[in-house]
Protein backbone atom coordinates (compact mmCIF):
# COMPACT_ATOMS: atom_id res chain seq x y z
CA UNK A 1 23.81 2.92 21.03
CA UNK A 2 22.77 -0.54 21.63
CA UNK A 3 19.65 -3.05 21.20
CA UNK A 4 19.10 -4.88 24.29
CA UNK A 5 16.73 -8.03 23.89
CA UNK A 6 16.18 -9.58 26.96
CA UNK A 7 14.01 -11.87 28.82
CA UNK A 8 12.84 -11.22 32.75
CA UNK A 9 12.22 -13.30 35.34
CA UNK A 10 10.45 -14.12 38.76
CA UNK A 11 13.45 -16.22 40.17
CA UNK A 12 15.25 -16.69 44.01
CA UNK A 13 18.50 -19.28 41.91
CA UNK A 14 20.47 -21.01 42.28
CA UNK A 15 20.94 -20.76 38.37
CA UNK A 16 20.83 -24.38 36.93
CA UNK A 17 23.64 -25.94 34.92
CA UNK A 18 23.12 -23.88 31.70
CA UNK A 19 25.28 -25.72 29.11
CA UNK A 20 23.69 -28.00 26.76
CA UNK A 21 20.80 -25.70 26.92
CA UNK A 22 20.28 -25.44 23.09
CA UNK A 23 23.31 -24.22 21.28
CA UNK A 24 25.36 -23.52 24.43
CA UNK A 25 27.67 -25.20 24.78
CA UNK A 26 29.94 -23.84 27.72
CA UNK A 27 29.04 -21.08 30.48
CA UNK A 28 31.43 -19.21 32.16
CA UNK A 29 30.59 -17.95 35.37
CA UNK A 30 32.04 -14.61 36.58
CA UNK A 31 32.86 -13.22 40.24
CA UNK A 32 29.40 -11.05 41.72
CA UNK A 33 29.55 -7.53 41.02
CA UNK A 34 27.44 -4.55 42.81
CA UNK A 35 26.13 -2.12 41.24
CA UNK A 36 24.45 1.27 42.14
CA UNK A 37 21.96 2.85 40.20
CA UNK A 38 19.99 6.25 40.48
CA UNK A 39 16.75 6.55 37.91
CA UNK A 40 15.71 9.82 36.88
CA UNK A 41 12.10 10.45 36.19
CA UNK A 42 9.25 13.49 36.62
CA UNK A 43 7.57 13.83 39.83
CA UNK A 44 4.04 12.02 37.97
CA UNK A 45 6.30 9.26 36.54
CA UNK A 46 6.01 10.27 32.72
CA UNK A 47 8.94 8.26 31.90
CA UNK A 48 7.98 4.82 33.50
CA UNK A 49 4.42 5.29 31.98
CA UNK A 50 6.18 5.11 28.29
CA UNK A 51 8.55 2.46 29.08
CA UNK A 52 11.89 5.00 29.25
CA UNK A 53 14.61 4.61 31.88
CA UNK A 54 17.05 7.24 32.32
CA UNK A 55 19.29 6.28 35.39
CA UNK A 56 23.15 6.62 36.31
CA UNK A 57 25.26 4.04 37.10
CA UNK A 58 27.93 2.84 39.65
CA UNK A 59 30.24 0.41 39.53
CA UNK A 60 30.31 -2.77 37.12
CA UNK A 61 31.96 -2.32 33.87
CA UNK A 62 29.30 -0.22 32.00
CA UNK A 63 29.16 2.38 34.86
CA UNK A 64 27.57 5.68 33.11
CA UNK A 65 24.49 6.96 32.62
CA UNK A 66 21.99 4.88 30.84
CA UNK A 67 18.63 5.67 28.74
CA UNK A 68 16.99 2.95 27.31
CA UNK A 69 14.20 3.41 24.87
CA UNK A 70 11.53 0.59 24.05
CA UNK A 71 11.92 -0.79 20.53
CA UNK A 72 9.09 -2.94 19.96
CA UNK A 73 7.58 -6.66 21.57
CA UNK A 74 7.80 -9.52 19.83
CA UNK A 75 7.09 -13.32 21.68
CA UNK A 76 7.13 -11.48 24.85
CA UNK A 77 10.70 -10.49 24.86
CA UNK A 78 11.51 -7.18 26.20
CA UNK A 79 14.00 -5.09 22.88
CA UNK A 80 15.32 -1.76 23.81
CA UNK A 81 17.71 0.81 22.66
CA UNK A 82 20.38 1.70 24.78
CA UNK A 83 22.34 4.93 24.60
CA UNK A 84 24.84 5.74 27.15
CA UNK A 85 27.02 8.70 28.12
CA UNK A 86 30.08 9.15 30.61
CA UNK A 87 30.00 9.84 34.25
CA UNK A 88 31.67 13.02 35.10
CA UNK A 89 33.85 11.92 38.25
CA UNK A 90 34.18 15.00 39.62
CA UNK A 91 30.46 15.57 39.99
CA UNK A 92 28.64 12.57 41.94
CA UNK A 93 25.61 14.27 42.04
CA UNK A 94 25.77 15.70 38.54
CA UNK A 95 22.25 16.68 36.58
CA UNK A 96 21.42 13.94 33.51
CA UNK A 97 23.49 15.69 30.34
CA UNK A 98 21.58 17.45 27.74
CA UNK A 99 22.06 14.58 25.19
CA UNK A 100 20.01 12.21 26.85
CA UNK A 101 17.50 14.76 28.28
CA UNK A 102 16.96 16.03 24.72
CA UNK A 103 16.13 12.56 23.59
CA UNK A 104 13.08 12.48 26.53
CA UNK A 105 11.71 15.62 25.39
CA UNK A 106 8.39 14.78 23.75
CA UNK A 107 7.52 12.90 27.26
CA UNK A 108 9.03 15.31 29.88
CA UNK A 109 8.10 18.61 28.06
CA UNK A 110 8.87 21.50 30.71
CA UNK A 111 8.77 19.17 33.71
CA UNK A 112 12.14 18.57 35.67
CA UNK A 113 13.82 15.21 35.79
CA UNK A 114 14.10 14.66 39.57
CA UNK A 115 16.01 11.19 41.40
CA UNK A 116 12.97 8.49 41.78
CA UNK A 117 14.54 6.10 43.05
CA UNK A 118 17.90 3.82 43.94
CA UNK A 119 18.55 0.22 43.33
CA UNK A 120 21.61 -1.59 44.86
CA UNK A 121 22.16 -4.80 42.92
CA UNK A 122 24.47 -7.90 43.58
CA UNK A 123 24.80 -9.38 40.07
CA UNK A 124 25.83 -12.83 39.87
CA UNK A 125 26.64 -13.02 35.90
CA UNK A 126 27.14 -16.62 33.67
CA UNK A 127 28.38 -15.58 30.37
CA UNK A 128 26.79 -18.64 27.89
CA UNK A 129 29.31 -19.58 24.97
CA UNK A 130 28.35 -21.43 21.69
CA UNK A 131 30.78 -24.12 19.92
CA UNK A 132 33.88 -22.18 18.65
CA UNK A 133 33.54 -19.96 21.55
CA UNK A 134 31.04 -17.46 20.25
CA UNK A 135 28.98 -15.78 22.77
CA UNK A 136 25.37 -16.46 22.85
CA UNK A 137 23.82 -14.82 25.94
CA UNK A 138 24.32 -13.74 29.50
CA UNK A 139 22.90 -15.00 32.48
CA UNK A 140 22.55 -12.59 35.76
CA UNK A 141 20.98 -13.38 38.88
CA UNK A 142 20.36 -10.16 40.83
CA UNK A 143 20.02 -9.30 44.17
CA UNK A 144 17.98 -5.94 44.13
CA UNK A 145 17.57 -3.30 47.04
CA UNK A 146 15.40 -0.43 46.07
CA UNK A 147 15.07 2.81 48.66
CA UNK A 148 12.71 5.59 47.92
CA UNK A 149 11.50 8.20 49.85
CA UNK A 150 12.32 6.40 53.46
CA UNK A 151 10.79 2.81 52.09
CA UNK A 152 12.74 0.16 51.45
CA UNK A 153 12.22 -3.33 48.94
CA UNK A 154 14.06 -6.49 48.11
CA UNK A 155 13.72 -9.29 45.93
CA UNK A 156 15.96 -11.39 43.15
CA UNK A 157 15.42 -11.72 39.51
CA UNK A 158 16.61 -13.16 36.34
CA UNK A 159 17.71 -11.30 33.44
CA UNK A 160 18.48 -13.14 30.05
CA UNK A 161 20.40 -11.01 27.80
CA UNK A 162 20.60 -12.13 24.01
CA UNK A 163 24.19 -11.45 22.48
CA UNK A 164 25.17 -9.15 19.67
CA UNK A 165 23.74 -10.90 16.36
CA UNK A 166 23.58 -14.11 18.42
CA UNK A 167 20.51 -16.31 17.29
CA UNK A 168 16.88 -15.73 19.52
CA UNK A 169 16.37 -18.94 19.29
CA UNK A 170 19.32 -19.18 22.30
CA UNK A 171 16.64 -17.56 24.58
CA UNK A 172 14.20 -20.38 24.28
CA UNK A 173 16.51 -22.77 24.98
CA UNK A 174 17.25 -21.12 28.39
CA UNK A 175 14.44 -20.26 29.18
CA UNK A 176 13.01 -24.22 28.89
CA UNK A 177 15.98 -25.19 31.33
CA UNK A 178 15.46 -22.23 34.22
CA UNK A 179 11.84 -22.89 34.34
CA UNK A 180 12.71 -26.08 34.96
CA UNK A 181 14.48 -24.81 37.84
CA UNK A 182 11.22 -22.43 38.98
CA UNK A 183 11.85 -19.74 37.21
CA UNK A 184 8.19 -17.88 35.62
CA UNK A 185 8.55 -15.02 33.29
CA UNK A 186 8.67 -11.38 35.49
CA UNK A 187 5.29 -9.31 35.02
CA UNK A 188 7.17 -5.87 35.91
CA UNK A 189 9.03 -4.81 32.76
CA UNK A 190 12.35 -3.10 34.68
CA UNK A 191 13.75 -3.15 37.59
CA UNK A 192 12.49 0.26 37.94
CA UNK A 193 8.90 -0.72 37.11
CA UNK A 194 8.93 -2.80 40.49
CA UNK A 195 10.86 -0.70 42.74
CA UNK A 196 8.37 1.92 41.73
CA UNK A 197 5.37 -0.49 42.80
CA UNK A 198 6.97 -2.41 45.40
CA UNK A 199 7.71 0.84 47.41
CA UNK A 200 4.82 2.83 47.15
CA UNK A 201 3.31 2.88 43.37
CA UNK A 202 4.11 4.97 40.67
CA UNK A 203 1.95 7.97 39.85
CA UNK A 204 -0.70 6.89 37.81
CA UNK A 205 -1.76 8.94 34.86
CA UNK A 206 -5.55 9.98 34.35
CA UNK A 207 -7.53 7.22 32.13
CA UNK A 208 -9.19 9.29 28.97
CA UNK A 209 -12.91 9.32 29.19
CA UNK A 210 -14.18 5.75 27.86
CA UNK A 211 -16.52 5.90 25.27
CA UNK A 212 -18.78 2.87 23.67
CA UNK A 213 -16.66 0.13 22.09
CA UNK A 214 -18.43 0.74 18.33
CA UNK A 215 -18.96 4.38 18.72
CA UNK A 216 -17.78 7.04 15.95
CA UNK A 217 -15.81 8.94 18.73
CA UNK A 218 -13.79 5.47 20.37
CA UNK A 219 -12.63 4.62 16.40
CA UNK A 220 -11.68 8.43 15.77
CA UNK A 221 -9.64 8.60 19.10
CA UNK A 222 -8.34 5.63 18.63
CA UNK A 223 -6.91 6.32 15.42
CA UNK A 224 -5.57 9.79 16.81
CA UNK A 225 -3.80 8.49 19.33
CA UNK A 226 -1.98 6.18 17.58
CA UNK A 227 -0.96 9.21 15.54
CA UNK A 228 -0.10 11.62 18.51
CA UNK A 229 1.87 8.08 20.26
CA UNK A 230 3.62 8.32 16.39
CA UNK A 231 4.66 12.47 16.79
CA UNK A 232 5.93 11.40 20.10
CA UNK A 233 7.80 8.33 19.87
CA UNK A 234 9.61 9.12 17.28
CA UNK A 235 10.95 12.54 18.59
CA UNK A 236 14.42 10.49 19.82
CA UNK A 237 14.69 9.03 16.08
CA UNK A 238 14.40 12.14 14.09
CA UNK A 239 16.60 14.15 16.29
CA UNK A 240 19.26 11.83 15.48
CA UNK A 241 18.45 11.57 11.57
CA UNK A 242 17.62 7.95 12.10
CA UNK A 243 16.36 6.11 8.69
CA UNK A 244 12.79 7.24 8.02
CA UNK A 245 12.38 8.89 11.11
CA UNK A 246 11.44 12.74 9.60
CA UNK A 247 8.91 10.98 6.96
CA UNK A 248 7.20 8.75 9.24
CA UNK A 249 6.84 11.72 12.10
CA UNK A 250 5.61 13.79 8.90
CA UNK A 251 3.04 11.25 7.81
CA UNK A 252 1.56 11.15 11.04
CA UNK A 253 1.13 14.50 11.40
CA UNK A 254 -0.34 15.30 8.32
CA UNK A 255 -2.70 11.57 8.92
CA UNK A 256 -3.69 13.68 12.20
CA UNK A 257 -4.63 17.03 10.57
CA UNK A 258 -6.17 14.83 7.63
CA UNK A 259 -8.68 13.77 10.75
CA UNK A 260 -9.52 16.58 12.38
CA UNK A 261 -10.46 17.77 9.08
CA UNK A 262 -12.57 15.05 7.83
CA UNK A 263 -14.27 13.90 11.07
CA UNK A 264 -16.09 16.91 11.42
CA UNK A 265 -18.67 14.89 12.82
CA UNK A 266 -17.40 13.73 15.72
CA UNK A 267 -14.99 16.49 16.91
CA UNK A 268 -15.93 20.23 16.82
CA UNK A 269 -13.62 21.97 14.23
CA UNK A 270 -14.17 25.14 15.69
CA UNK A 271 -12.34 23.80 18.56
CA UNK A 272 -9.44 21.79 16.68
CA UNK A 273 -8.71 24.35 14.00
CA UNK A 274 -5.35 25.48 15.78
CA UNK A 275 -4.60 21.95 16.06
CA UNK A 276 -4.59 21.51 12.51
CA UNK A 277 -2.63 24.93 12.04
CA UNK A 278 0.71 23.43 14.00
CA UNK A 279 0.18 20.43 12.37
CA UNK A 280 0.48 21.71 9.21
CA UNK A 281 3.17 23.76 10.04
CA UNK A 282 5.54 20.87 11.74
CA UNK A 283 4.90 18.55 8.91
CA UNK A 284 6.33 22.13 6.59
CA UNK A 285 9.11 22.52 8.85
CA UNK A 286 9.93 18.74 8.82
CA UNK A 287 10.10 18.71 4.92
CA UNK A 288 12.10 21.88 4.82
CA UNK A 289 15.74 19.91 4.09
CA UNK A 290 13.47 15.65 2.82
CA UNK A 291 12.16 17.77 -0.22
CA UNK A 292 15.25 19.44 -1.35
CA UNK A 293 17.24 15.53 -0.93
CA UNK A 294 14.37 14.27 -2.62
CA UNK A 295 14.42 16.76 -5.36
CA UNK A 296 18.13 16.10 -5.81
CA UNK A 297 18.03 12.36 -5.91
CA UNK A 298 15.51 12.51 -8.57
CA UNK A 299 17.30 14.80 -10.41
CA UNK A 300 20.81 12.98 -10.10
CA UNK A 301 18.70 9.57 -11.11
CA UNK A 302 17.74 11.38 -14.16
CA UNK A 303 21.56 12.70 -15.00
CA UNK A 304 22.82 8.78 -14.48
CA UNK A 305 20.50 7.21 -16.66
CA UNK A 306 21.16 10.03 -19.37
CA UNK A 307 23.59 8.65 -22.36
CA UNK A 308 27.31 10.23 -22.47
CA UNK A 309 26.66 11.74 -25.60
CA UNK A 310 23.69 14.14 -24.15
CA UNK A 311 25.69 15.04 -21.45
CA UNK A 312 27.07 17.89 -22.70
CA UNK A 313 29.03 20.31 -20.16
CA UNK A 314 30.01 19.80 -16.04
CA UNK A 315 26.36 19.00 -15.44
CA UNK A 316 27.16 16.92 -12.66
CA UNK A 317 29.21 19.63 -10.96
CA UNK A 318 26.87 22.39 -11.52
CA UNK A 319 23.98 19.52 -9.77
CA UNK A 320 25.77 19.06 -6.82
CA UNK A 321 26.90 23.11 -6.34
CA UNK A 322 23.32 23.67 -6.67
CA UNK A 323 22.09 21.47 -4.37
CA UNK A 324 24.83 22.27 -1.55
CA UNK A 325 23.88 25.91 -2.21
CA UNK A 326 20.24 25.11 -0.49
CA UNK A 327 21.86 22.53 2.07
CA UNK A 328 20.94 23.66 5.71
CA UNK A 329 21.62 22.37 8.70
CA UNK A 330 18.89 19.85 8.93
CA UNK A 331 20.47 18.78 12.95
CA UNK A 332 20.64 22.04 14.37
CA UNK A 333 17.21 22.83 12.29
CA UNK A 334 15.09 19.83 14.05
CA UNK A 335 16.69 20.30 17.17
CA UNK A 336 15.30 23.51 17.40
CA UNK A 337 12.21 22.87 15.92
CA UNK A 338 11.35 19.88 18.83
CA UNK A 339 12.81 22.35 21.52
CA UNK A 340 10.49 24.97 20.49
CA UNK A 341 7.94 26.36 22.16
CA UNK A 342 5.78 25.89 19.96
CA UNK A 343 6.27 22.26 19.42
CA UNK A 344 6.15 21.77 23.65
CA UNK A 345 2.91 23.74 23.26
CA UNK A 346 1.25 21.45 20.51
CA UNK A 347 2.18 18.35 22.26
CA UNK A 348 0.77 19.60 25.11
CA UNK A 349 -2.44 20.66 23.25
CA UNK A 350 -2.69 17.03 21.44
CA UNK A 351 -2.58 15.61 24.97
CA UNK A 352 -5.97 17.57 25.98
CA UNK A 353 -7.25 17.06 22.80
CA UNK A 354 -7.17 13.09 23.75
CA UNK A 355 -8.11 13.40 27.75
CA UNK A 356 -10.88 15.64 27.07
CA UNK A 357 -11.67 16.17 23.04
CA UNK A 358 -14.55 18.57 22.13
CA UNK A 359 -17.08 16.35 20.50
CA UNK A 360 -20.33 16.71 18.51
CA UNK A 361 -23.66 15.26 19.66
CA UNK A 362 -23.18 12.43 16.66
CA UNK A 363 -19.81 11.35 18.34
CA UNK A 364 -21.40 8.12 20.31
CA UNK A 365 -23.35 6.62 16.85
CA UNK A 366 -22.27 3.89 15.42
CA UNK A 367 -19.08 4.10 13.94
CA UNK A 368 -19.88 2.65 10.73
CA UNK A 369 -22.09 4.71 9.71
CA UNK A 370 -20.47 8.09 10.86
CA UNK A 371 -16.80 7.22 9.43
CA UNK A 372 -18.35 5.61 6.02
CA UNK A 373 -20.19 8.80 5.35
CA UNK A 374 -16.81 10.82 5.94
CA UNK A 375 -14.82 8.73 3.88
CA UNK A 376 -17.67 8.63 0.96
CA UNK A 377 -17.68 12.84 1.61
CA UNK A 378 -13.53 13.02 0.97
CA UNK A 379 -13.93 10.30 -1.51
CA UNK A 380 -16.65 12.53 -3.79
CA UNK A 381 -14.37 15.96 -2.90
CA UNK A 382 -11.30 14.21 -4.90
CA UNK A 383 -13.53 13.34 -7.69
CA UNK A 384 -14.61 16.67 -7.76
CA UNK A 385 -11.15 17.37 -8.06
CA UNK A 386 -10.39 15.22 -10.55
CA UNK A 387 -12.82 16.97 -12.83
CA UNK A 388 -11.69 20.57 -12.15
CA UNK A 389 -7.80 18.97 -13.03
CA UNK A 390 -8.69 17.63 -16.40
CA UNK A 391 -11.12 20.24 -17.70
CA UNK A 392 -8.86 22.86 -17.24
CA UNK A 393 -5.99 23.29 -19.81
CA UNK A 394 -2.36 21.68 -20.30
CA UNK A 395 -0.17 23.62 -18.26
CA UNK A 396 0.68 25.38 -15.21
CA UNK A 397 -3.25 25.63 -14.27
CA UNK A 398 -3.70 21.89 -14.48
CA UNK A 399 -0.68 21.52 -13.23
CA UNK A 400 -1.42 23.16 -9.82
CA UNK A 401 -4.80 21.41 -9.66
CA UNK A 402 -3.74 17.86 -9.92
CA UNK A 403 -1.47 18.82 -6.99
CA UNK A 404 -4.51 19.89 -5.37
CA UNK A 405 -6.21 16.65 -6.28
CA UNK A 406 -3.17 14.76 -4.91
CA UNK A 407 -3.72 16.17 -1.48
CA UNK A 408 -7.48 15.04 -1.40
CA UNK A 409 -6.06 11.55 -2.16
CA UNK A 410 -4.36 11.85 0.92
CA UNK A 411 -7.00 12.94 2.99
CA UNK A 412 -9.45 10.26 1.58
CA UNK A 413 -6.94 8.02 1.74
CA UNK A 414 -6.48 8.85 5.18
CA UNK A 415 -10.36 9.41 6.28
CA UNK A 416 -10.56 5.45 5.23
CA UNK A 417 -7.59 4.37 7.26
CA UNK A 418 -9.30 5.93 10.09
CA UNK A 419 -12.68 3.66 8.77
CA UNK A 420 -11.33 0.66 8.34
CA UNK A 421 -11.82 -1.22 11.27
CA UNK A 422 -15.13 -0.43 11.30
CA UNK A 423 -16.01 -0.17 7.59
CA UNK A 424 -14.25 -2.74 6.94
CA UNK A 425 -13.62 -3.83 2.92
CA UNK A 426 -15.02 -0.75 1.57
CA UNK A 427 -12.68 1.28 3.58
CA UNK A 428 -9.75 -1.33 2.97
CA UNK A 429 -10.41 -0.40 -1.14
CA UNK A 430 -10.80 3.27 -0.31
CA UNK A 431 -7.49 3.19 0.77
CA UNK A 432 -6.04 1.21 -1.78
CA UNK A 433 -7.27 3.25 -4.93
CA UNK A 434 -6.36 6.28 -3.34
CA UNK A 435 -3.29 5.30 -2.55
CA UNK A 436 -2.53 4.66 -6.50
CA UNK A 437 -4.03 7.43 -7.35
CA UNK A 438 -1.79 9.79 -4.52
CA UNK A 439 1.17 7.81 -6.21
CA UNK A 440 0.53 8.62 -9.72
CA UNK A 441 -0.41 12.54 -8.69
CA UNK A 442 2.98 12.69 -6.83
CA UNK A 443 5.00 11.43 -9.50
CA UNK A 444 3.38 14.01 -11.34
CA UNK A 445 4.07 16.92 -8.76
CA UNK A 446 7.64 16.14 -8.06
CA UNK A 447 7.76 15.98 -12.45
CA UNK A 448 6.48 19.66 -12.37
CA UNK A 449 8.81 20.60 -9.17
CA UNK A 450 11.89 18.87 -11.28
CA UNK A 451 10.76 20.69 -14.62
CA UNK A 452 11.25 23.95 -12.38
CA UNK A 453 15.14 22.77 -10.86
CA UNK A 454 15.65 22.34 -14.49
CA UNK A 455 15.08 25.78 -16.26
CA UNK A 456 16.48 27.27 -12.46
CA UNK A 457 19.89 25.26 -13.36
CA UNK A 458 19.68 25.76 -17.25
CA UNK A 459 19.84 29.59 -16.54
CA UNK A 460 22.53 29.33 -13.78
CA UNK A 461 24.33 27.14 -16.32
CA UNK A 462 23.86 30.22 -19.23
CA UNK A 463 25.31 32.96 -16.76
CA UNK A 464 28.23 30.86 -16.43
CA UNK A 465 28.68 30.03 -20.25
CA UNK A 466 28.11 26.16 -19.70
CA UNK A 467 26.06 24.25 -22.62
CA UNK A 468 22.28 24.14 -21.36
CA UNK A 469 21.66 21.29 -23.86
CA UNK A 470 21.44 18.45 -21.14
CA UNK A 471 19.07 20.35 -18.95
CA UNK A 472 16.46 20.63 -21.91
CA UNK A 473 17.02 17.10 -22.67
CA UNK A 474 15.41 15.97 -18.92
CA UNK A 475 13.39 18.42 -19.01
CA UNK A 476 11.54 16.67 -22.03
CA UNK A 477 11.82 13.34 -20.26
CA UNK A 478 10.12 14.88 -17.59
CA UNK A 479 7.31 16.48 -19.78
CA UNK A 480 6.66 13.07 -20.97
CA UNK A 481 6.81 11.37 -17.38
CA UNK A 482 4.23 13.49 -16.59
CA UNK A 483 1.74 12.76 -19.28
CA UNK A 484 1.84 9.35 -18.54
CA UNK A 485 1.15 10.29 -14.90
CA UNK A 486 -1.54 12.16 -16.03
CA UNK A 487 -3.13 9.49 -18.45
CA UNK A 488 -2.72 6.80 -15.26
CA UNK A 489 -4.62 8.88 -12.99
CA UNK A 490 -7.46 9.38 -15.71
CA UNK A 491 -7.93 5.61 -15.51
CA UNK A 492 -7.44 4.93 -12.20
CA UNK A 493 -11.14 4.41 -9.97
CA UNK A 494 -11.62 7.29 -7.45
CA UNK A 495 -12.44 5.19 -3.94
């Protein structure tokens, strides 16, 4: 696994004199190599349309098959995640392996990778060097033929490829001296991209139905398909346990069911109410194994800050039996989870949701107005909540209804995320108190869940005739965490 930044472009050579360009201070130029390439794709082009490549590769010295993944833009330069797996050389016309097909998943669903397309290159490489020798960049002119389907295209290119923890100021400097030289920055983003247009088009996925720029229904799609883009995008992350990946996919699935909930003006929930079923269910299943580290890494933070002489018995030992006790397998768990059924079904439902989504005859007023009332509606529903959580008595009953009050700062929170471009400050301060407020509520929920772990690994620690003292002695600290929780949401403003 790689990152490839890069820079593209529109160029017939010969490559200038790149040396003095910046900090380079020497280029090397290497012997032309050809390559052969074969990109893999559906038959309507649902790769190319999200920026994926999957192709394999002949010849060169990274011959293989190749996916690349886009990272992110920044200044116009192209970043994206390469993972590569070996060729088998006793199949030429071997199917892409499973580990790169399951990483395409959320964008090929059920449909078969098929061959797209093949590119012959001759690639002319300069390898650019900095003082001391340390490489900087490389430099390749290509030569491209691209056949598909009997048609035939040609042209020659520039690829700037930034170096492994080289500075990206390096591109800049090359890129002043080859447009010098003629070169203009590429509009196709791949190679692939422009064999795709250049010999025929690629399929071109329907347009969802375009609604009025300041309507209540263009701000509530807008906002869900940035969440749906979220679910998808980040299937490849979280089925390799990549930092963050399971909480942010999480988030936005529980931001999602937050608005089908509260825009109830604008889409019909009769018609989104399975929606929100699966999406409460993946966000479960995706916290399954995050809750139990969570719990444990509170409750090992606790144990570490506690003084030697309270720590009285193996606590420490008995903690970390516990917690491997309710390990799973979170890998094999979320691969089968994304495989699922299920999950192929929902992403195709959130899809149809987008192209064609069942709304109300208030959908096309003005956005303001419609997504301020919503957010004022879950605003007044946690307050309401609020009240029911402090008039009711100390213990597990108020207990379980700040946690209930916790989730409506979500969805308020939430309901004026979705407001805020067209609310505008109100919205922006929505989110912001309820966002303290869901902090504060939390840290008093995961108190109560740790007060729980506690008397579960007290008693474990009793069968076993281990000293419980230690236990008790966090589970006060807790108790008292928790009334200060408490007291901070009291004063905090609702909205």
């Amino acid at each position: 696994m790689a990152l490839e930044h890069e820079r593209k472009y529109e160029f017939a050579g010969p490559l200038p004199e790149l040396a003095g360009a910046g900090p380079v201070a020497t280029e090397h130029r290497s012997p032309v190599r050809r390559l052969s390439a074969r990109y893999y794709d559906t038959e309507d082009g649902r790769l190319a349309a999200a920026g994926i490549t999957l192709r394999r590769r002949t010849g060169g010295q990274d011959a293989g098959w190749h996916l690349k993944l886009p990272v992110h833009h920044a200044l116009g330069d192209t970043v994206r995640e390469e993972i590569q797996a070996p060729l088998d050389p006793e199949a030429p016309n071997e199917a892409p392996p499973a580990e790169l097909t399951a990483l395409v998943r959320s964008r090929v669903r059920r449909a078969a990778l098929v061959p797209v397309v093949d590119l012959d290159t001759e690639r002319a490489p300069t390898h650019l060097v900095g003082v001391g020798g340390a490489p900087l960049a490389e430099a390749v002119l290509d030569r491209v033929t691209a056949r598909r389907a009997g048609r035939t295209a040609e042209w020659t290119e520039l690829e700037v490829e930034l170096a492994e923890d080289a500075d990206p100021t390096v591109l800049d400097a090359v890129e002043e001296r080859v447009t010098a030289a003629g070169a203009r920055r590429s509009k196709a983003p791949s190679k692939l991209a422009r064999a795709l247009a250049e010999t025929g088009g690629a399929p071109t996925p329907p347009a969802p139905p375009r609604r009025p720029a300041d309507s209540a229904a263009a701000h509530v799609l807008a906002y869900a398909r940035r969440q749906v883009e979220a679910i998808v995008t980040l299937d490849p992350a979280v089925r390799r346990q990549l930092p963050d990946a399971v909480h942010r996919m999480r988030v936005a699935s529980r931001r999602l069911r937050s608005l089908l909930r509260s825009a109830r003006a604008v889409l019909d929930r009769g018609a989104t109410a399975h929606l929100e079923a699966e999406l409460r269910h993946l966000a479960g299943e995706l916290g399954l194994d995050r809750d139990r580290e969570v719990l444990t890494e509170r409750l090992t933070a606790l144990l570490d800050e506690l003084p030697d002489e309270l720590r009285v018995g193996p606590v420490a030992q008995r903690l970390a039996a516990w917690d491997h006790e309710r390990r799973t397998d979170t890998s094999a768990l979320l691969t089968r989870l994304l495989d699922s059924p299920r999950h192929l079904d929902l992403l195709d439902a959130l899809d149809r949701l987008l192209a064609d989504p069942p709304l109300r005859p208030k959908a096309d007023r003005p956005a303001d107005q419609v997504l301020a009332k919503a957010m004022h509606r879950d605003r007044d529903r946690l307050a309401d909540r609020l009240r029911t959580a402090f008039d009711s008595p100390p213990g597990p009953e108020r207990d379980a209804a700040l946690h209930s009050a916790r989730k409506a700062a979500k969805r308020a929170r939430y309901a004026a995320e979705a407001a805020t471009p067209a609310v505008g400050k109100p919205a922006r301060r929505q989110v912001k108190r309820c966002k303290a407020l869901q902090q504060a509520l939390g840290d008093h929920q995961d108190s109560v869940v740790a007060r729980g772990a506690l008397r579960e690994l007290a008693d474990i620690a009793q069968r076993e005739g281990e000293p419980s003292f230690s236990y008790g002695v966090l589970h006060e600290r807790e108790v008292a965490l928790a009334a200060d929780r408490e007291r901070r949401a009291a004063e905090l403003p609702v909205g």
